[in-house]
Protein backbone atom coordinates (compact mmCIF):
# COMPACT_ATOMS: atom_id res chain seq x y z
CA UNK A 1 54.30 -20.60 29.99
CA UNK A 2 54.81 -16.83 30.06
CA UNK A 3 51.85 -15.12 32.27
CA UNK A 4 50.67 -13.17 29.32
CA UNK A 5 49.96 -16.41 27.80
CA UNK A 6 48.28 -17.85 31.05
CA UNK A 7 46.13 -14.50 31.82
CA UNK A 8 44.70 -14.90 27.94
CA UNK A 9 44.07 -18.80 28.75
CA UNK A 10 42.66 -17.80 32.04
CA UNK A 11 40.29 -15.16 30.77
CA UNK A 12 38.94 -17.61 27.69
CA UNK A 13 37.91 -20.09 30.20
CA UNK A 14 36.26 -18.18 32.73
CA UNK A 15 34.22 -15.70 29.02
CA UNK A 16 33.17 -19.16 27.53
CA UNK A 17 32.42 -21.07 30.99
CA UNK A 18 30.26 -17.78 31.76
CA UNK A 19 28.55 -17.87 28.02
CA UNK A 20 28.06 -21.78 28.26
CA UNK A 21 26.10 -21.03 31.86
CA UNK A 22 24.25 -18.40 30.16
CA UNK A 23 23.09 -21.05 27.72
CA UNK A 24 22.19 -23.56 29.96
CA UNK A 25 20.62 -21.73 32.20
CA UNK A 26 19.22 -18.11 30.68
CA UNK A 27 17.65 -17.40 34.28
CA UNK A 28 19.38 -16.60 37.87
CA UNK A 29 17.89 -15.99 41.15
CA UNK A 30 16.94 -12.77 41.67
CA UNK A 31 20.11 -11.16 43.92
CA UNK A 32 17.67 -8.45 45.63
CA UNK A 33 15.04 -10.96 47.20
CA UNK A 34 17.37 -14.43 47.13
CA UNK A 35 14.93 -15.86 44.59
CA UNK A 36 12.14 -15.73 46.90
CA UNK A 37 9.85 -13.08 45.01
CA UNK A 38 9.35 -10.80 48.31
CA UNK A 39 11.35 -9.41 51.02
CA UNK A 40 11.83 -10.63 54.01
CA UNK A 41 10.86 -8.44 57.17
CA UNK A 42 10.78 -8.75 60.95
CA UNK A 43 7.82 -7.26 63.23
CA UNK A 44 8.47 -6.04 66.61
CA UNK A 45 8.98 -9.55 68.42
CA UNK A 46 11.77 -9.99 65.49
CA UNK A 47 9.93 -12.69 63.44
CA UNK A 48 10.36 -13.56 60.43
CA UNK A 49 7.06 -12.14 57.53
CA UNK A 50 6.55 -11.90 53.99
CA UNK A 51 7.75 -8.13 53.06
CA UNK A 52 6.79 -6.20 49.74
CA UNK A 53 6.50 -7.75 46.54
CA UNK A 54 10.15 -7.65 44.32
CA UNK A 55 10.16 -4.89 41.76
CA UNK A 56 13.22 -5.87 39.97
CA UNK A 57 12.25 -9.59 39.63
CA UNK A 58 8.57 -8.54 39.47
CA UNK A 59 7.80 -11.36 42.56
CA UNK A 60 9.08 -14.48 40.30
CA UNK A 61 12.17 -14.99 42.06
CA UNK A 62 14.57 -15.44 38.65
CA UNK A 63 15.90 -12.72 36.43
CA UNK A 64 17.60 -13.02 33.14
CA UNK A 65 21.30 -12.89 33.09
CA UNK A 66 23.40 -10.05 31.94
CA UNK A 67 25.26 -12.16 29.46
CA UNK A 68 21.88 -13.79 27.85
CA UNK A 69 20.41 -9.91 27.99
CA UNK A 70 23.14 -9.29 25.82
CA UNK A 71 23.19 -12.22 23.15
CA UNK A 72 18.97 -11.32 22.90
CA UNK A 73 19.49 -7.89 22.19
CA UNK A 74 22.16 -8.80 19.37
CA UNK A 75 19.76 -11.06 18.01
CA UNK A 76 17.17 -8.56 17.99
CA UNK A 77 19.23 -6.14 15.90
CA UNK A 78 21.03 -8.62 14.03
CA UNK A 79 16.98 -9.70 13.16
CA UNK A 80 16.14 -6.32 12.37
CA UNK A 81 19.07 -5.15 10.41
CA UNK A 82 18.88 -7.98 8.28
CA UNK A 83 15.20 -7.70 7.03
C-alpha cells in the first residue's frame, strides 16, 4: 500500500471516528475545570476547596464540542439561506 494511500485511509478514520463521537455525544467535559463546574483551590494548610465558579463552562461541567459547534452553525445558515 503506498503511504499516500495509507495517510488518506488514516486521516478518513480518525475525521469520521471524530464526527461519529460528535454525534453520539454533542457534549465534553469542560477541559478548564475537569468537568467539575469550579476550580479547585488550596488554603494555607494545602487543602483541597471549592474555587470560583467556571466561566467558560458557565459551572455545568460539559461544553459543546468543536466539531458539533461546527455542524450547528452550518445548519443555522444552511436554515437561513434556504428560507
Amino acid at each position: 500500500m503506498p503511504p499516500a494511500l495509507l495517510a488518506i485511509t488514516c486521516l478518513l478514520a480518525v475525521t469520521l471516528g471524530y464526527s461519529g463521537l460528535c454525534a453520539v455525544s454533542p457534549f465534553g467535559t469542560c477541559r478548564k475545570c475537569r468537568g467539575f463546574g469550579f476550580a479547585m483551590t488550596t488554603d494555607r494548610r494545602g487543602r483541597l476547596k471549592r474555587g470560583k465558579h467556571c466561566r467558560r463552562c458557565d459551572g455545568h461541567g460539559k461544553r459543546i464540542r468543536f466539531g458539533r459547534w461546527l455542524y450547528n452553525r452550518a445548519v443555522r445558515i444552511h436554515h437561513a439561506d434556504t428560507r
